[in-house]
N, C-alpha and C. Protein backbone atom coordinates (compact mmCIF):
# COMPACT_ATOMS: atom_id res chain seq x y z
N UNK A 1 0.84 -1.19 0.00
CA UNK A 1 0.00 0.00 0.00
C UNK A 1 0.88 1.24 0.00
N UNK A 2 0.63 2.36 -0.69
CA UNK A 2 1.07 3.48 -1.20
C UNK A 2 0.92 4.34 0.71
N UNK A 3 1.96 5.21 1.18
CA UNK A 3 1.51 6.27 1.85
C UNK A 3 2.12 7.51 1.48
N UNK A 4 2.00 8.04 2.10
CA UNK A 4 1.89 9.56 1.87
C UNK A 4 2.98 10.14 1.52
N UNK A 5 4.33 9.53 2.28
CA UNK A 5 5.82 10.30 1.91
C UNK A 5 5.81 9.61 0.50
N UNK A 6 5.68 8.40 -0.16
CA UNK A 6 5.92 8.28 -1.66
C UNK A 6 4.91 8.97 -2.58
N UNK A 7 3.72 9.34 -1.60
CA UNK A 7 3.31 10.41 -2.59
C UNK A 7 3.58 11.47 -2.93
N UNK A 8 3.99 12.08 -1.59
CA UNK A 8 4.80 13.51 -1.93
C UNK A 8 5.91 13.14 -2.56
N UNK A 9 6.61 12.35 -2.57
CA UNK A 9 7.93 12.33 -2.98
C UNK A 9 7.92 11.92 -4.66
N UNK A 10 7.22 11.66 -5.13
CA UNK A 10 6.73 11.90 -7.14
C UNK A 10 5.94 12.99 -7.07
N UNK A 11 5.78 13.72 -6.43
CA UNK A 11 4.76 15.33 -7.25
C UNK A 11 5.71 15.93 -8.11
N UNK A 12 6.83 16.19 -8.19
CA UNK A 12 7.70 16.97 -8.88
C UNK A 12 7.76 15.90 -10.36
N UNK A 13 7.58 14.37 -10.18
CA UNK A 13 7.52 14.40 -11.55
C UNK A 13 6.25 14.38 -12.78
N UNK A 14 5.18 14.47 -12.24
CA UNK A 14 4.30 15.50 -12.89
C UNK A 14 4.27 16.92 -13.42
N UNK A 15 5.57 17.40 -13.04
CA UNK A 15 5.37 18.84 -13.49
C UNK A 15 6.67 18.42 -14.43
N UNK A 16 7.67 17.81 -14.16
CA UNK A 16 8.99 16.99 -14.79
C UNK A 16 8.37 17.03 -16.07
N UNK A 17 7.12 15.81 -16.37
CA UNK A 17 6.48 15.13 -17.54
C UNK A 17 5.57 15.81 -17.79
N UNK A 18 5.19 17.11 -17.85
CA UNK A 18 3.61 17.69 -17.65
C UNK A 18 3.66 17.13 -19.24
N UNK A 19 4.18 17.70 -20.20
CA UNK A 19 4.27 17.53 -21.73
C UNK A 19 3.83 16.06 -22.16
N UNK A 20 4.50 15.28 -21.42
CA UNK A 20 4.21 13.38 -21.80
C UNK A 20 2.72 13.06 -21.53
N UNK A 21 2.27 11.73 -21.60
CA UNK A 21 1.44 11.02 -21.31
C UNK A 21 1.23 10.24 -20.33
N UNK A 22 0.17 9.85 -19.76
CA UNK A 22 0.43 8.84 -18.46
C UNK A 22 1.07 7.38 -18.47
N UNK A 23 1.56 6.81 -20.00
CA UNK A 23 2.44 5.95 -19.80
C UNK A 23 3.60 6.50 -19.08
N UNK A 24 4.26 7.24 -19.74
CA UNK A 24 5.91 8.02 -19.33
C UNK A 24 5.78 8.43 -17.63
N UNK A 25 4.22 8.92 -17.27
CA UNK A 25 4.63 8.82 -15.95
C UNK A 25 4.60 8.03 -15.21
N UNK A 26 3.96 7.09 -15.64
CA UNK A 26 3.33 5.95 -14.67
C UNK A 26 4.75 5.05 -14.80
N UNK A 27 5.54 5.14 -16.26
CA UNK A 27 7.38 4.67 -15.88
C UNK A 27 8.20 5.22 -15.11
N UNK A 28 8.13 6.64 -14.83
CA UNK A 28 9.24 7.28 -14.22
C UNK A 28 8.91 6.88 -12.47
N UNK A 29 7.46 6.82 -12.65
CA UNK A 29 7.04 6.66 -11.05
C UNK A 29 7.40 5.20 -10.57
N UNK A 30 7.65 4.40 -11.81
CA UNK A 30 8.01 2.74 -11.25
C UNK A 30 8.91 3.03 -10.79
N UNK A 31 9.84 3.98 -11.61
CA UNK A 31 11.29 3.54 -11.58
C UNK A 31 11.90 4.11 -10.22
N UNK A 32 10.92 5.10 -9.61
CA UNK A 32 11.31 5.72 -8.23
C UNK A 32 10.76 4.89 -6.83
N UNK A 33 10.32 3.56 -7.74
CA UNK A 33 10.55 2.30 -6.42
C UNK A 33 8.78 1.79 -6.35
N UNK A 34 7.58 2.82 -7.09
CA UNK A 34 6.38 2.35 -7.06
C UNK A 34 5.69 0.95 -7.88
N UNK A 35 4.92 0.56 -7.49
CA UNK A 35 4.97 -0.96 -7.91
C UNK A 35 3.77 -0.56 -9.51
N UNK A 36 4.13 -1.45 -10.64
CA UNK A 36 2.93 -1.07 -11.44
C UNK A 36 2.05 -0.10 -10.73
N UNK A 37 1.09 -1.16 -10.24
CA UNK A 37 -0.27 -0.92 -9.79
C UNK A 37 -0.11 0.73 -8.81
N UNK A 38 0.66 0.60 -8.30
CA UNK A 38 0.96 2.15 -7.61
C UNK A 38 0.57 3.19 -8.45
N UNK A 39 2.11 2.87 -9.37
CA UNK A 39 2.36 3.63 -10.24
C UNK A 39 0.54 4.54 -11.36
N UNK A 40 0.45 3.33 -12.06
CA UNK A 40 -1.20 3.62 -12.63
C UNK A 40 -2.39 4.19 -11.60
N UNK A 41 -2.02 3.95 -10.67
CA UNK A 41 -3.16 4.50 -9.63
C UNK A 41 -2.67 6.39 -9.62
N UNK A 42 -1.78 6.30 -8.88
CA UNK A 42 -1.19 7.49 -8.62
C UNK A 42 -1.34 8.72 -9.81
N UNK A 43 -1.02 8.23 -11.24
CA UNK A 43 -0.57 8.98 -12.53
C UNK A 43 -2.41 9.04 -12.70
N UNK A 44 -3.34 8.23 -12.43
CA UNK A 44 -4.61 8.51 -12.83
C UNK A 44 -5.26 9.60 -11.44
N UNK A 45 -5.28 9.01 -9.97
CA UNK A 45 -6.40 9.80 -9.42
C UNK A 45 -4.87 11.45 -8.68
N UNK A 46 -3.87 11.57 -8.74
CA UNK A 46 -2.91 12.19 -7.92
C UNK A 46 -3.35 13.66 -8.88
N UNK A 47 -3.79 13.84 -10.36
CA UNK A 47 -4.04 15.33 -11.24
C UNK A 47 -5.51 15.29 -10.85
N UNK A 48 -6.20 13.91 -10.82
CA UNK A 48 -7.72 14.43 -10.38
C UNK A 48 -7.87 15.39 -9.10
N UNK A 49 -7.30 14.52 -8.26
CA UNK A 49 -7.09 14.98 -6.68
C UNK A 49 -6.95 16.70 -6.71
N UNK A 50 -6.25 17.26 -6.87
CA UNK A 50 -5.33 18.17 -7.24
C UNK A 50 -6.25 19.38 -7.85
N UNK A 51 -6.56 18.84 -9.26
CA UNK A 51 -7.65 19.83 -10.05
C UNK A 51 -8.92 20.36 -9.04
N UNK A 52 -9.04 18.83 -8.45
CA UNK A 52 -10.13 18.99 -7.85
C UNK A 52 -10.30 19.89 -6.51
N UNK A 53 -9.04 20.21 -5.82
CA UNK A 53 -9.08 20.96 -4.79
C UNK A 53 -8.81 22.51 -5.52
N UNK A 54 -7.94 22.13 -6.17
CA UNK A 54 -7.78 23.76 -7.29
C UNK A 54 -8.47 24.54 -7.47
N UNK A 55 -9.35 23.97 -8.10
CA UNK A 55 -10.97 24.56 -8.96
C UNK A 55 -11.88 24.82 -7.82
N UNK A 56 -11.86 23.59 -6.96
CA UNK A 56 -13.21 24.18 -5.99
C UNK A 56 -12.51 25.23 -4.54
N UNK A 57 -11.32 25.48 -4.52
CA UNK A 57 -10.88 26.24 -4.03
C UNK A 57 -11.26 27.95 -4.39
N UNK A 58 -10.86 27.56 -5.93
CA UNK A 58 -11.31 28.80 -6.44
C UNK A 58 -13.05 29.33 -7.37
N UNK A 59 -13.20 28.27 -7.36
CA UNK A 59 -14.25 28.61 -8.09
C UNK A 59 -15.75 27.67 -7.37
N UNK A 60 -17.16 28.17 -7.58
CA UNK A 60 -17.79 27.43 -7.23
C UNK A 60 -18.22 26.16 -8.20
N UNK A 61 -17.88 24.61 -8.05
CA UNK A 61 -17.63 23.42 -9.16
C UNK A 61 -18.00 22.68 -8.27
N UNK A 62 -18.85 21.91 -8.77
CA UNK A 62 -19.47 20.57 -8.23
C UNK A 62 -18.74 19.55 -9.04
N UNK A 63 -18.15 18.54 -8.52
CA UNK A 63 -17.97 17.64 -9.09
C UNK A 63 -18.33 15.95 -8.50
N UNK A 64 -18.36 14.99 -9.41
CA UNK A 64 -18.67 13.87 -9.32
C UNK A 64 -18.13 13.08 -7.94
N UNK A 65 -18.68 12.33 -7.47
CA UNK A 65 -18.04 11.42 -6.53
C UNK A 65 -17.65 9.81 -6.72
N UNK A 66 -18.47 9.81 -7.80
CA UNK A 66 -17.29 8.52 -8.59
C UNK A 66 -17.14 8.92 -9.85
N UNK A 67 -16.09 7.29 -10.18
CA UNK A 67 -15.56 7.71 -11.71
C UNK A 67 -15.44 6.07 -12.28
N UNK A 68 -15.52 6.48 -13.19
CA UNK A 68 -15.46 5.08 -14.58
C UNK A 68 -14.43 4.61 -14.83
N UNK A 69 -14.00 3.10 -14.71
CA UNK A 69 -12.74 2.39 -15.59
C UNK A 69 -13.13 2.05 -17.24
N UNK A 70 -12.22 2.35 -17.71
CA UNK A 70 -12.56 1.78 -19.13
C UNK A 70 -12.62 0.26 -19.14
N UNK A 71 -13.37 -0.15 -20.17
CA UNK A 71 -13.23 -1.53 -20.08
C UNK A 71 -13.93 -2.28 -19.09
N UNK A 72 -14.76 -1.49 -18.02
CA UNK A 72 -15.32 -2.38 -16.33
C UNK A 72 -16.49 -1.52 -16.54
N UNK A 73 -17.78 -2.68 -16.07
CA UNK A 73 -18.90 -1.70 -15.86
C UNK A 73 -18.74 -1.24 -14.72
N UNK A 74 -19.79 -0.06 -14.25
CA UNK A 74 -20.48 0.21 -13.11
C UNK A 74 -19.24 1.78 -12.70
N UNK A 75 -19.43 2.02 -11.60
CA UNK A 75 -18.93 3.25 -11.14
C UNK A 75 -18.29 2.78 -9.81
N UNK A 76 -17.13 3.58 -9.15
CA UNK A 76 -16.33 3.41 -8.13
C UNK A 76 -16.61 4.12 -7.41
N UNK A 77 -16.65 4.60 -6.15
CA UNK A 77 -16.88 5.84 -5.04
C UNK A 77 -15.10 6.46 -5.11
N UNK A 78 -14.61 7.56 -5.14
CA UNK A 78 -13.42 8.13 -5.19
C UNK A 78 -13.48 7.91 -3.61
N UNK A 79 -13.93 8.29 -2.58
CA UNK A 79 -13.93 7.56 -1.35
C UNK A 79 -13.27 6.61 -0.96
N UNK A 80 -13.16 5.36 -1.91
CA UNK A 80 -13.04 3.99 -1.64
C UNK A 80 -11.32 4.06 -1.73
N UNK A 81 -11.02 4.76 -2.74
CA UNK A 81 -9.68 4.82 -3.74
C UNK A 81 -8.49 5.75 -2.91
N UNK A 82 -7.31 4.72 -1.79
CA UNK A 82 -6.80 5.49 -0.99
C UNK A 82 -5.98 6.45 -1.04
N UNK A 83 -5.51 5.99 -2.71
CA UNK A 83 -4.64 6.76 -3.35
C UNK A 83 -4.91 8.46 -3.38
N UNK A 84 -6.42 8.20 -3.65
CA UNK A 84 -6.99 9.10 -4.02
C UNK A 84 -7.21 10.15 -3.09
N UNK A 85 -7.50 9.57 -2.05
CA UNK A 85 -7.91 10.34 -0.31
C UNK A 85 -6.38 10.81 0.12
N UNK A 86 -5.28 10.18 0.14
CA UNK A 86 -4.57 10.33 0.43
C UNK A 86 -4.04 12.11 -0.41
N UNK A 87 -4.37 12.02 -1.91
CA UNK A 87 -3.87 12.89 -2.61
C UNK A 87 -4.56 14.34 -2.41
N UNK A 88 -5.91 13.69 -2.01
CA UNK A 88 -6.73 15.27 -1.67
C UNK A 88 -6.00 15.57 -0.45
N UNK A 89 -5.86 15.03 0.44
CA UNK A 89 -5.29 15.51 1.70
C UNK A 89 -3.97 16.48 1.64
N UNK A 90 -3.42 15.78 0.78
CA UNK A 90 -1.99 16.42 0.03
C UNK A 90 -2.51 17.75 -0.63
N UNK A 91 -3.25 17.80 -1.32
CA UNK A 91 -3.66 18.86 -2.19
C UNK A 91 -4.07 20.00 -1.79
N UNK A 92 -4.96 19.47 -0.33
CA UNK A 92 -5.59 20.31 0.31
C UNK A 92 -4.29 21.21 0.99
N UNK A 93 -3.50 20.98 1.35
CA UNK A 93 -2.01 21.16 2.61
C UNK A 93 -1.61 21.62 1.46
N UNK A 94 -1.21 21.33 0.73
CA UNK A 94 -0.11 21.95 -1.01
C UNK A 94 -0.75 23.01 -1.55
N UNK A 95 -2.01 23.01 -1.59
CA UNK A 95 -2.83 24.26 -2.39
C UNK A 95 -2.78 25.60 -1.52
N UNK A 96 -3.62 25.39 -0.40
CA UNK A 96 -4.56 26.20 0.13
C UNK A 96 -3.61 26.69 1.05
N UNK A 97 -2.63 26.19 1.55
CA UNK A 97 -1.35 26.80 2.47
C UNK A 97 -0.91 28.03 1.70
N UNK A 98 -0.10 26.93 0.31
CA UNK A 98 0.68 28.02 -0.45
C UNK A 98 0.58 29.07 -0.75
């Protein structure tokens, strides 16, 4: 399971790769010790997380509380997804401080 210092510790390469795609990050993030599955988690909900404190920081935005896999029916609760909780928490402390 992913915590919090390896999350902070890849934010810088999202801004590294902003230009690439989420393959290239979801490699650079293996290669800094995250497992696949980390890796793809992180590179998908860590810009949601993020936008999502951004925008509703600044602006009034409702957004969804789950989200869709390609390829899988049905819908996920972002709730459920620790990666994900973990990253708002981050986002929230990274944004709204700064």
């Amino acid at each position: 399971m992913i915590d919090r210092e390896k999350i902070k510790n890849v934010l810088s390469v999202f801004l590294e790769l902003k230009e690439q795609d989420d393959s290239d990050i979801s490699d650079r993030l293996e290669s800094l010790g995250l497992s696949l599955c980390e890796a793809e988690r992180v590179s998908a909900f860590l810009p949601s997380a993020f936008c999502r404190i951004a925008l509703s920081h600044k602006f009034d935005l409702g957004f969804p509380d789950t989200y869709k896999v390609q390829g899988v029916e049905g819908e996920f609760p972002y709730k459920a997804e620790s990666i994900y909780k973990l990253a708002i928490d981050i986002a929230r402390k990274f944004l709204i401080v700064s």
